[in-house]
PDB file of N, CA and C in Angstrom:
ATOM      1  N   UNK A   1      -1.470   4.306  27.315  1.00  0.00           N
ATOM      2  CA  UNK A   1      -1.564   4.770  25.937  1.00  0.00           C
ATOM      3  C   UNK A   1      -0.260   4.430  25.217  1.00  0.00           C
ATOM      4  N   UNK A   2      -0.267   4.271  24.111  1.00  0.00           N
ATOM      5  CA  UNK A   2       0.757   3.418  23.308  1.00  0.00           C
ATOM      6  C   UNK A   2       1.369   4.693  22.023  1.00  0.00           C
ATOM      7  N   UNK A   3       2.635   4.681  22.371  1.00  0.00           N
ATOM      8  CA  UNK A   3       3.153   5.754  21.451  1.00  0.00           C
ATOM      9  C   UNK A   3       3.211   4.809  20.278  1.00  0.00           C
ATOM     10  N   UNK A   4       2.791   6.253  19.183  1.00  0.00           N
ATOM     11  CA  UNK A   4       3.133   5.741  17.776  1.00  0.00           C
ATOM     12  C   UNK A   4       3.720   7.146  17.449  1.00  0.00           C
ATOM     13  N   UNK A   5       4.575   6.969  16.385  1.00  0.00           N
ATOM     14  CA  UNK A   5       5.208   8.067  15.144  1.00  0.00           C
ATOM     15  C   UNK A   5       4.478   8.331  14.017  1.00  0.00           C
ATOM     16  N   UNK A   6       3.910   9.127  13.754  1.00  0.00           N
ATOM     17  CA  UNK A   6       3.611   9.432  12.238  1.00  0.00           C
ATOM     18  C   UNK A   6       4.834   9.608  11.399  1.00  0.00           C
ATOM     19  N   UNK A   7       5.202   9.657  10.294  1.00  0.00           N
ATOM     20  CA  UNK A   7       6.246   9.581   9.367  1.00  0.00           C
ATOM     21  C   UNK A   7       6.033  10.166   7.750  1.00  0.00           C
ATOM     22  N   UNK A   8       6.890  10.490   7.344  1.00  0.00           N
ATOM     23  CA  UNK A   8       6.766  10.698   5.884  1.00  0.00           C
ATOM     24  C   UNK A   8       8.137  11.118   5.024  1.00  0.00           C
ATOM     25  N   UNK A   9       7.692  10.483   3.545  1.00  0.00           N
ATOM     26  CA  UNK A   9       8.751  10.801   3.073  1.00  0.00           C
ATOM     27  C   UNK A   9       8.719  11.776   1.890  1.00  0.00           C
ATOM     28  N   UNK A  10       7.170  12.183   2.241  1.00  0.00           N
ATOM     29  CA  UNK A  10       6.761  13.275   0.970  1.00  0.00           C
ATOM     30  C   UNK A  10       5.461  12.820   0.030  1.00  0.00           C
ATOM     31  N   UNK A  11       5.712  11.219  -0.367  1.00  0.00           N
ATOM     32  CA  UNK A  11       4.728  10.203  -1.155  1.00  0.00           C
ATOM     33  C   UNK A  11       3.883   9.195  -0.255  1.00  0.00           C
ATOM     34  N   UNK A  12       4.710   8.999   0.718  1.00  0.00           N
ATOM     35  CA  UNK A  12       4.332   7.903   1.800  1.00  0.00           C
ATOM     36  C   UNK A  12       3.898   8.490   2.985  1.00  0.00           C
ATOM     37  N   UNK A  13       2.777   8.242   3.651  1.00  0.00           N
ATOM     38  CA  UNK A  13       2.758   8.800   5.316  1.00  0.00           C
ATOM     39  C   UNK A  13       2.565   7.350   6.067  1.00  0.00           C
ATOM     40  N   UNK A  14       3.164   6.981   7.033  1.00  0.00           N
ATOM     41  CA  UNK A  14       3.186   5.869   8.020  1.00  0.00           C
ATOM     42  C   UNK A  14       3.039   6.443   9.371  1.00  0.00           C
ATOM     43  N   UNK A  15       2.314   5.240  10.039  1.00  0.00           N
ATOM     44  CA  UNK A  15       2.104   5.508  11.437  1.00  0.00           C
ATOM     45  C   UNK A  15       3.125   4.023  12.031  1.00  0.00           C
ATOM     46  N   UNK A  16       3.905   4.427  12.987  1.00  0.00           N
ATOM     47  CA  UNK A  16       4.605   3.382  13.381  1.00  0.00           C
ATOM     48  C   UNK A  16       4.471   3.099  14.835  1.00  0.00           C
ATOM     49  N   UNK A  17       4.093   1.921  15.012  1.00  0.00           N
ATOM     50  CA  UNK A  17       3.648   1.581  16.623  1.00  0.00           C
ATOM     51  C   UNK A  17       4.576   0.402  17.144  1.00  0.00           C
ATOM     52  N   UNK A  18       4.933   0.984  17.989  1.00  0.00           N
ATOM     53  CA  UNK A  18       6.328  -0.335  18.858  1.00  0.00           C
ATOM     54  C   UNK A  18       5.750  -1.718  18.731  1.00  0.00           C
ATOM     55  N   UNK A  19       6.298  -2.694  18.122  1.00  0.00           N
ATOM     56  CA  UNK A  19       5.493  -3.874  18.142  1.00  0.00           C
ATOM     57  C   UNK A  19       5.985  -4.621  19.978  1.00  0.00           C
ATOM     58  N   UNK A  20       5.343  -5.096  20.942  1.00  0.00           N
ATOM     59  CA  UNK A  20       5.739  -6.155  21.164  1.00  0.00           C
ATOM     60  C   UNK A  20       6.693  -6.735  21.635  1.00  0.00           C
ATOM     61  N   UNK A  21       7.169  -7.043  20.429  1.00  0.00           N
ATOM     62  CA  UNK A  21       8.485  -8.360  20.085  1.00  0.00           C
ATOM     63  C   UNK A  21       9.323  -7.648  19.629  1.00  0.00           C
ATOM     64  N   UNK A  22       9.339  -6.316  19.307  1.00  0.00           N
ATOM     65  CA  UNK A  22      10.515  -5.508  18.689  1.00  0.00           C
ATOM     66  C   UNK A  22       9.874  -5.092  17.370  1.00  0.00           C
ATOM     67  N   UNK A  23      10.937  -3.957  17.255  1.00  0.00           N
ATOM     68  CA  UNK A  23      10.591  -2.727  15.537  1.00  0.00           C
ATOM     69  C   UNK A  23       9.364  -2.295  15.846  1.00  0.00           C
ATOM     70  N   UNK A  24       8.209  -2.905  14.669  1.00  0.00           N
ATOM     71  CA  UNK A  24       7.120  -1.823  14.760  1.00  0.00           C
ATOM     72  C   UNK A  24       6.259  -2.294  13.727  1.00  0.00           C
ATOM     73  N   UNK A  25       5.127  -1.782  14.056  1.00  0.00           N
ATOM     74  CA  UNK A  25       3.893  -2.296  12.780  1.00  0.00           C
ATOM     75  C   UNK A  25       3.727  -0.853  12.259  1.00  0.00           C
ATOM     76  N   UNK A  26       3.684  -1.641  11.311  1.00  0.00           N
ATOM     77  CA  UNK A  26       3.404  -0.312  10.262  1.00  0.00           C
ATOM     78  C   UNK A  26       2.520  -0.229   9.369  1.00  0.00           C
ATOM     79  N   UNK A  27       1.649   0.629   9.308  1.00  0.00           N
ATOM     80  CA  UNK A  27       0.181   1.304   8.940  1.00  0.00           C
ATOM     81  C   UNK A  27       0.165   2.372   7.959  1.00  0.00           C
ATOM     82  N   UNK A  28      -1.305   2.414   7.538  1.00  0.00           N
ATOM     83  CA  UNK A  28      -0.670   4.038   6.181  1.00  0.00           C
ATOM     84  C   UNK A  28      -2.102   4.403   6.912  1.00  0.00           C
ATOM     85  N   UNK A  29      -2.746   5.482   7.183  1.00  0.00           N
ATOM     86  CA  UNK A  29      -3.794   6.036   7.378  1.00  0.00           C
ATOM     87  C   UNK A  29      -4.021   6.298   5.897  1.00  0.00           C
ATOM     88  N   UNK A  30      -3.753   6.508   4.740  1.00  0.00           N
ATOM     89  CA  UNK A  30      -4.152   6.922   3.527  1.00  0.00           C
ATOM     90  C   UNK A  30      -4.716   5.584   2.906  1.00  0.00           C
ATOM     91  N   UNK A  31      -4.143   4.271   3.580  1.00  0.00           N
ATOM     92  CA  UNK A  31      -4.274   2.930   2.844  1.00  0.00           C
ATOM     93  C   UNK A  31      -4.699   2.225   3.974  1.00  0.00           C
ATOM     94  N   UNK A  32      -5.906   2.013   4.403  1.00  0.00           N
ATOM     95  CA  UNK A  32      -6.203   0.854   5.838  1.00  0.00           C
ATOM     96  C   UNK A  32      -5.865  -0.336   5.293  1.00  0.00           C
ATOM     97  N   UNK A  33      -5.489  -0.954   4.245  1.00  0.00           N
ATOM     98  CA  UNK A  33      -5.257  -2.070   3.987  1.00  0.00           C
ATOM     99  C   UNK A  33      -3.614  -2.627   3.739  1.00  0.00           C
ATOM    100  N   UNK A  34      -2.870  -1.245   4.331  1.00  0.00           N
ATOM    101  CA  UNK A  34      -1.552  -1.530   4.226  1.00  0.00           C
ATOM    102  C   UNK A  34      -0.729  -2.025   5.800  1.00  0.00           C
ATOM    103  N   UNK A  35      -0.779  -3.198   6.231  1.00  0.00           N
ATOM    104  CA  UNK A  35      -0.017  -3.163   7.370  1.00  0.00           C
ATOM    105  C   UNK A  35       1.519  -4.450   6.868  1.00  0.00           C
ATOM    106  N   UNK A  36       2.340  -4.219   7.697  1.00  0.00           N
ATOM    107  CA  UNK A  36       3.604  -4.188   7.516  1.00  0.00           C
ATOM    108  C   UNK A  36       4.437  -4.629   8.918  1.00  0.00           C
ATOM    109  N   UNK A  37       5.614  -5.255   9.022  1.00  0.00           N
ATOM    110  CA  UNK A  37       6.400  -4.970  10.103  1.00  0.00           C
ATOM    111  C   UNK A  37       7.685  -4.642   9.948  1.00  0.00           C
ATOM    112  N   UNK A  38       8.375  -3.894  10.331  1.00  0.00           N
ATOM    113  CA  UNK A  38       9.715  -3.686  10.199  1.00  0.00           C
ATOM    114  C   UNK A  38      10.748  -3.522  11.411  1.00  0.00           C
ATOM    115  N   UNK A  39      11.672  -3.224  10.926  1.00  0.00           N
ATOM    116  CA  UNK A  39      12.421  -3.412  12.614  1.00  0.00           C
ATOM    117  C   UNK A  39      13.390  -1.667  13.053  1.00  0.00           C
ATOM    118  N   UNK A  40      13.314  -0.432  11.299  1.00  0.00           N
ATOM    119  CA  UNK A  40      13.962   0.131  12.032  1.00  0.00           C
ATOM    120  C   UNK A  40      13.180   0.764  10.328  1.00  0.00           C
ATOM    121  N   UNK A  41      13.502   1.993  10.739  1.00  0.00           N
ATOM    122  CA  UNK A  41      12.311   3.951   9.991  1.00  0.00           C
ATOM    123  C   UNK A  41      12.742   3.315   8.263  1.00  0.00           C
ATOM    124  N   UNK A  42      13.937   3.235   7.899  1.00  0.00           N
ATOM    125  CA  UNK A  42      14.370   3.055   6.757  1.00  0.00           C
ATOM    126  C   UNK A  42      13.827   1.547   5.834  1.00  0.00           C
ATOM    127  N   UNK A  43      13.856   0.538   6.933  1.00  0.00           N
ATOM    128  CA  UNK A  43      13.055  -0.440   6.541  1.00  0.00           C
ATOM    129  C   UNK A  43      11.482  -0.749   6.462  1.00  0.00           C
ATOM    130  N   UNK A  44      10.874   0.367   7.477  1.00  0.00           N
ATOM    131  CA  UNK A  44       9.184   0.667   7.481  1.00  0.00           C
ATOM    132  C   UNK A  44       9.194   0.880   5.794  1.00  0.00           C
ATOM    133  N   UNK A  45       9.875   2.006   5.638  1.00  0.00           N
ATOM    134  CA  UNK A  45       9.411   2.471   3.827  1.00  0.00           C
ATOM    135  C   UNK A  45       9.450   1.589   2.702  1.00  0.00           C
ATOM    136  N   UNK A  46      10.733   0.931   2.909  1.00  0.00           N
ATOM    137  CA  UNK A  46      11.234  -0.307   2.115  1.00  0.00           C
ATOM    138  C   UNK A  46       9.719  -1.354   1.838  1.00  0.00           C
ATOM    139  N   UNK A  47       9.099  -1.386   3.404  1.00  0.00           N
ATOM    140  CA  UNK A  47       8.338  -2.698   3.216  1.00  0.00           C
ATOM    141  C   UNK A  47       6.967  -1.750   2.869  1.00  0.00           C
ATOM    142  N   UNK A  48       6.337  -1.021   3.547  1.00  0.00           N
ATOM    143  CA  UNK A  48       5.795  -0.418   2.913  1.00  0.00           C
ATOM    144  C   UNK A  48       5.491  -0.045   1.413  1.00  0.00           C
ATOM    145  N   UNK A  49       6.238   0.521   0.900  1.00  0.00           N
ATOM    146  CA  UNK A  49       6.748   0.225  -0.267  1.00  0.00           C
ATOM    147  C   UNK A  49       6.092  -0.808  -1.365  1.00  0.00           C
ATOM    148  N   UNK A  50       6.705  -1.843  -0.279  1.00  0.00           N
ATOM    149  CA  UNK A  50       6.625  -3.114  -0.859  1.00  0.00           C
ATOM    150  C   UNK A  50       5.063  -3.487  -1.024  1.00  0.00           C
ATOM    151  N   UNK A  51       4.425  -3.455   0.142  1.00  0.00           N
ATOM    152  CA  UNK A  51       3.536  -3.993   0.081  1.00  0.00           C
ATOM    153  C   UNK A  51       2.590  -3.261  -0.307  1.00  0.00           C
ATOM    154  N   UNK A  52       2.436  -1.907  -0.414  1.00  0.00           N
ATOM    155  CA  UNK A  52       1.383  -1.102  -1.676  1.00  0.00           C
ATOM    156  C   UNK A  52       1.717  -1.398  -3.032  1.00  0.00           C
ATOM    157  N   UNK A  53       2.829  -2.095  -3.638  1.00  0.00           N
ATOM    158  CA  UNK A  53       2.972  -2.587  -4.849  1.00  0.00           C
ATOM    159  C   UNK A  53       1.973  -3.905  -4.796  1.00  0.00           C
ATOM    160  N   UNK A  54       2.135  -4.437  -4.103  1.00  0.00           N
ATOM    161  CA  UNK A  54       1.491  -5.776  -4.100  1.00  0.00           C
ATOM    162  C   UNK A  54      -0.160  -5.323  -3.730  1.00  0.00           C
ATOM    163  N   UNK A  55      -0.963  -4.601  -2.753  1.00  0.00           N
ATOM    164  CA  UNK A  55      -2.131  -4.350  -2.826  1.00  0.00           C
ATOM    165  C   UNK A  55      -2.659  -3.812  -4.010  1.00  0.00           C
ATOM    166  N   UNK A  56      -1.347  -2.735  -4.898  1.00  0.00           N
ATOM    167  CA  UNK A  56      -1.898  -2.486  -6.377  1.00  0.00           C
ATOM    168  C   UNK A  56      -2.211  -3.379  -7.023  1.00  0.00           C
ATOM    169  N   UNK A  57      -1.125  -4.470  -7.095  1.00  0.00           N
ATOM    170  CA  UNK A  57      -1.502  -5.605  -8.052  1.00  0.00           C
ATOM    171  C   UNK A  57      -2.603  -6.539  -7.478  1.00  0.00           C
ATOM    172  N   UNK A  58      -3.150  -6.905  -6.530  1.00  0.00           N
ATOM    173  CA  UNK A  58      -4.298  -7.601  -6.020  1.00  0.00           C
ATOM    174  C   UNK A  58      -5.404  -7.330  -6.325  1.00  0.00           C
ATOM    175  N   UNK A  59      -5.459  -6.078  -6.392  1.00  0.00           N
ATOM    176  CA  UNK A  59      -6.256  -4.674  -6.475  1.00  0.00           C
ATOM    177  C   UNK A  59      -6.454  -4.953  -8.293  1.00  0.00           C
ATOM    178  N   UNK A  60      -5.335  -4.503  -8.962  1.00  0.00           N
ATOM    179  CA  UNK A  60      -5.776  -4.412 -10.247  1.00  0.00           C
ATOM    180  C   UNK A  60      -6.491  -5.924 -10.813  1.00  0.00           C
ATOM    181  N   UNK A  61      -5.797  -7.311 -10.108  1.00  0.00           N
ATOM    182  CA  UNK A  61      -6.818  -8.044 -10.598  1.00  0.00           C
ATOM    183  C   UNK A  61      -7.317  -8.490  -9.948  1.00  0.00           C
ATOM    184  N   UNK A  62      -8.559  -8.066  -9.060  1.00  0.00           N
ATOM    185  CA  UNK A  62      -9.204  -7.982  -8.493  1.00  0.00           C
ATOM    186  C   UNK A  62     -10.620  -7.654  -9.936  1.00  0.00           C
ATOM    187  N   UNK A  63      -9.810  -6.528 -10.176  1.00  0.00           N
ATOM    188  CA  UNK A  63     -10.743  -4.850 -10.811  1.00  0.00           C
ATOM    189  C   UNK A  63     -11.179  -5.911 -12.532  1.00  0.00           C
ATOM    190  N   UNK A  64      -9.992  -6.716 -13.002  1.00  0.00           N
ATOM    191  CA  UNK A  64      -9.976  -7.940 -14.184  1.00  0.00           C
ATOM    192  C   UNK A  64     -11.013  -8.004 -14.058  1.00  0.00           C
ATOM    193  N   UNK A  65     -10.506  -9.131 -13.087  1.00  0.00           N
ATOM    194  CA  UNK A  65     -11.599 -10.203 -13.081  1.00  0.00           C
ATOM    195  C   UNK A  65     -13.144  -9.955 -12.869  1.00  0.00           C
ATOM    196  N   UNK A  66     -13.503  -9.076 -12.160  1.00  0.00           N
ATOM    197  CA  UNK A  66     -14.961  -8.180 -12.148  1.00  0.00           C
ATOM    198  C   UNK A  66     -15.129  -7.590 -13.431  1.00  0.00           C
ATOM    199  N   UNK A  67     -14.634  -6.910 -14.298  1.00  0.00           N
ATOM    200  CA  UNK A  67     -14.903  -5.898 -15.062  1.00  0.00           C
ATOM    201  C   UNK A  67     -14.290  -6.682 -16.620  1.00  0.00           C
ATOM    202  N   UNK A  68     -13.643  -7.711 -16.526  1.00  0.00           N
ATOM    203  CA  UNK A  68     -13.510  -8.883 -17.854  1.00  0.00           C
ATOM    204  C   UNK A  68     -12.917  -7.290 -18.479  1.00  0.00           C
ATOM    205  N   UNK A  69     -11.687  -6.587 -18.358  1.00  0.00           N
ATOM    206  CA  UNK A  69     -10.857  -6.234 -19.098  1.00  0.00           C
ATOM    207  C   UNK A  69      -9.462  -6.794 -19.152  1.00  0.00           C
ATOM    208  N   UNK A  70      -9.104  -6.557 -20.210  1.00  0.00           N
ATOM    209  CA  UNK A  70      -7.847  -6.606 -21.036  1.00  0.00           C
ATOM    210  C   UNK A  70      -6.501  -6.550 -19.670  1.00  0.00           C
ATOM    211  N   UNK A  71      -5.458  -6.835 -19.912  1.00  0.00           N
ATOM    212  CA  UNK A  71      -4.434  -7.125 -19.092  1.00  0.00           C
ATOM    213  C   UNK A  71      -3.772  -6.126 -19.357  1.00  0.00           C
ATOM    214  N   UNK A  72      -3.506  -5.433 -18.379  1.00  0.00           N
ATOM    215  CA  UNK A  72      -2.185  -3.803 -18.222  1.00  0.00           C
ATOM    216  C   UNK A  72      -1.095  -4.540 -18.358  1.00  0.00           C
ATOM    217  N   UNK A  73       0.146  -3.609 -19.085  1.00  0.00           N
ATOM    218  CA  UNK A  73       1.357  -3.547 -19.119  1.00  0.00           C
ATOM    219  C   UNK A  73       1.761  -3.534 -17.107  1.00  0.00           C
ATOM    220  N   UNK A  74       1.228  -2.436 -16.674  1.00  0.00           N
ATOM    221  CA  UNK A  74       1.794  -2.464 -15.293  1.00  0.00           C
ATOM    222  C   UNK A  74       0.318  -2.099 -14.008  1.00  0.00           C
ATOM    223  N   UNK A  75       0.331  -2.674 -13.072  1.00  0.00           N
ATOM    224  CA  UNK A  75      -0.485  -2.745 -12.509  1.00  0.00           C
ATOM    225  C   UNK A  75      -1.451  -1.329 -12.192  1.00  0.00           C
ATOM    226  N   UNK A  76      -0.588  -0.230 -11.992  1.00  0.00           N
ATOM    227  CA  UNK A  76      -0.647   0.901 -12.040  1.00  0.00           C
ATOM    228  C   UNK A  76      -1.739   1.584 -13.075  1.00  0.00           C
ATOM    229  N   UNK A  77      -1.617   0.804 -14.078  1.00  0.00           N
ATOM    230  CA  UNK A  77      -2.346   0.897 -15.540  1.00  0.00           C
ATOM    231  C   UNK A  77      -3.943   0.911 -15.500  1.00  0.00           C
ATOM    232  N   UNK A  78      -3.936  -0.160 -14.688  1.00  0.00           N
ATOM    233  CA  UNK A  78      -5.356  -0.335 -14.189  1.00  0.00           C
ATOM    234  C   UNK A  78      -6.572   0.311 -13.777  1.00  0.00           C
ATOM    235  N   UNK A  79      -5.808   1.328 -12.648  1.00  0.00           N
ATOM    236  CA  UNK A  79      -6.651   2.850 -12.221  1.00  0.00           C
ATOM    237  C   UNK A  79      -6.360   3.688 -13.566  1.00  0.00           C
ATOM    238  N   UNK A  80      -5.381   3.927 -14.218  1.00  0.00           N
ATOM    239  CA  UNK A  80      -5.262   4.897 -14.783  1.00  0.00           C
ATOM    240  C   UNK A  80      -6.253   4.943 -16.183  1.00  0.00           C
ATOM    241  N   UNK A  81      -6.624   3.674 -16.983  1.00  0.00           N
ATOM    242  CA  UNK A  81      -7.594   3.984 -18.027  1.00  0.00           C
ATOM    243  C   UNK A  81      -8.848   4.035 -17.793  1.00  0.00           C
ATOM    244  N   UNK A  82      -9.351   4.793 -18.704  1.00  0.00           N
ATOM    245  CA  UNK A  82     -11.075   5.432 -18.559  1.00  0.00           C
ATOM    246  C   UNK A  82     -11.445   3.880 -18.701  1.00  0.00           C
ATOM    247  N   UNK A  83     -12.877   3.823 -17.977  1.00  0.00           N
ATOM    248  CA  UNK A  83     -13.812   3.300 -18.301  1.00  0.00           C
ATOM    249  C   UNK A  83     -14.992   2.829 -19.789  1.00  0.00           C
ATOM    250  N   UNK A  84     -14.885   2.087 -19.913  1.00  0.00           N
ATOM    251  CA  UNK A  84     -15.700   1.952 -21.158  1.00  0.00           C
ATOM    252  C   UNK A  84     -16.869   2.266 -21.226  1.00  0.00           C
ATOM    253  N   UNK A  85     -17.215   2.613 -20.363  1.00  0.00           N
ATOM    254  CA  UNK A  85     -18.879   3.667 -19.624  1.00  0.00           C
ATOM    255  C   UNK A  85     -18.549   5.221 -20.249  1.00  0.00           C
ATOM    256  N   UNK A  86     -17.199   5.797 -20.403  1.00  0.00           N
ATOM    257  CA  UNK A  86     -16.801   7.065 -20.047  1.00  0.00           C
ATOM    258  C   UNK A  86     -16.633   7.684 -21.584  1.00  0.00           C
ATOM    259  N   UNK A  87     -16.458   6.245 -22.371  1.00  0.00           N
ATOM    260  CA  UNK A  87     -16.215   6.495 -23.690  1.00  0.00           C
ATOM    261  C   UNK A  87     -16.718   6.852 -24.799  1.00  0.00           C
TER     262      UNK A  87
END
């Protein structure tokens, strides 16, 4: 059986599993689509981090290009306005 760490920094929860080759893969149970590698706890978050910015933005135009709306100021923007169904 293979130890992993759960983690958190309050906003973020990570599961961290020994990679291997060294550091660790890193996972969000809140996000299955977030994996990551890092080499030490402070850099998991960093990339983490990182790379839920970037699934937002994939994500938001993703959501464009299906739904032929208008371009957000910030990717974030995307989830946050109502629907034109809602209006």
């Amino acid at each position: 059986m293979s130890v992993t760490y759960t983690v958190s920094d309050g906003k973020l929860m990570l599961i961290l599993e020994p990679a291997e080759e060294g550091g660790y893969i890193v996972t969000s149970p809140l996000d299955p689509q977030l994996i990551t590698q890092a080499e030490t706890l402070e850099e998991a978050f960093l990339m983490a981090y990182d790379a839920r910015e970037l699934l937002i933005q994939g994500r938001a135009e993703l959501a464009r290009q299906f739904s032929g709306t208008r371009e957000t100021s910030s990717p974030a923007e995307a989830f946050d306005q109502p629907s034109s169904e809602s209006q």
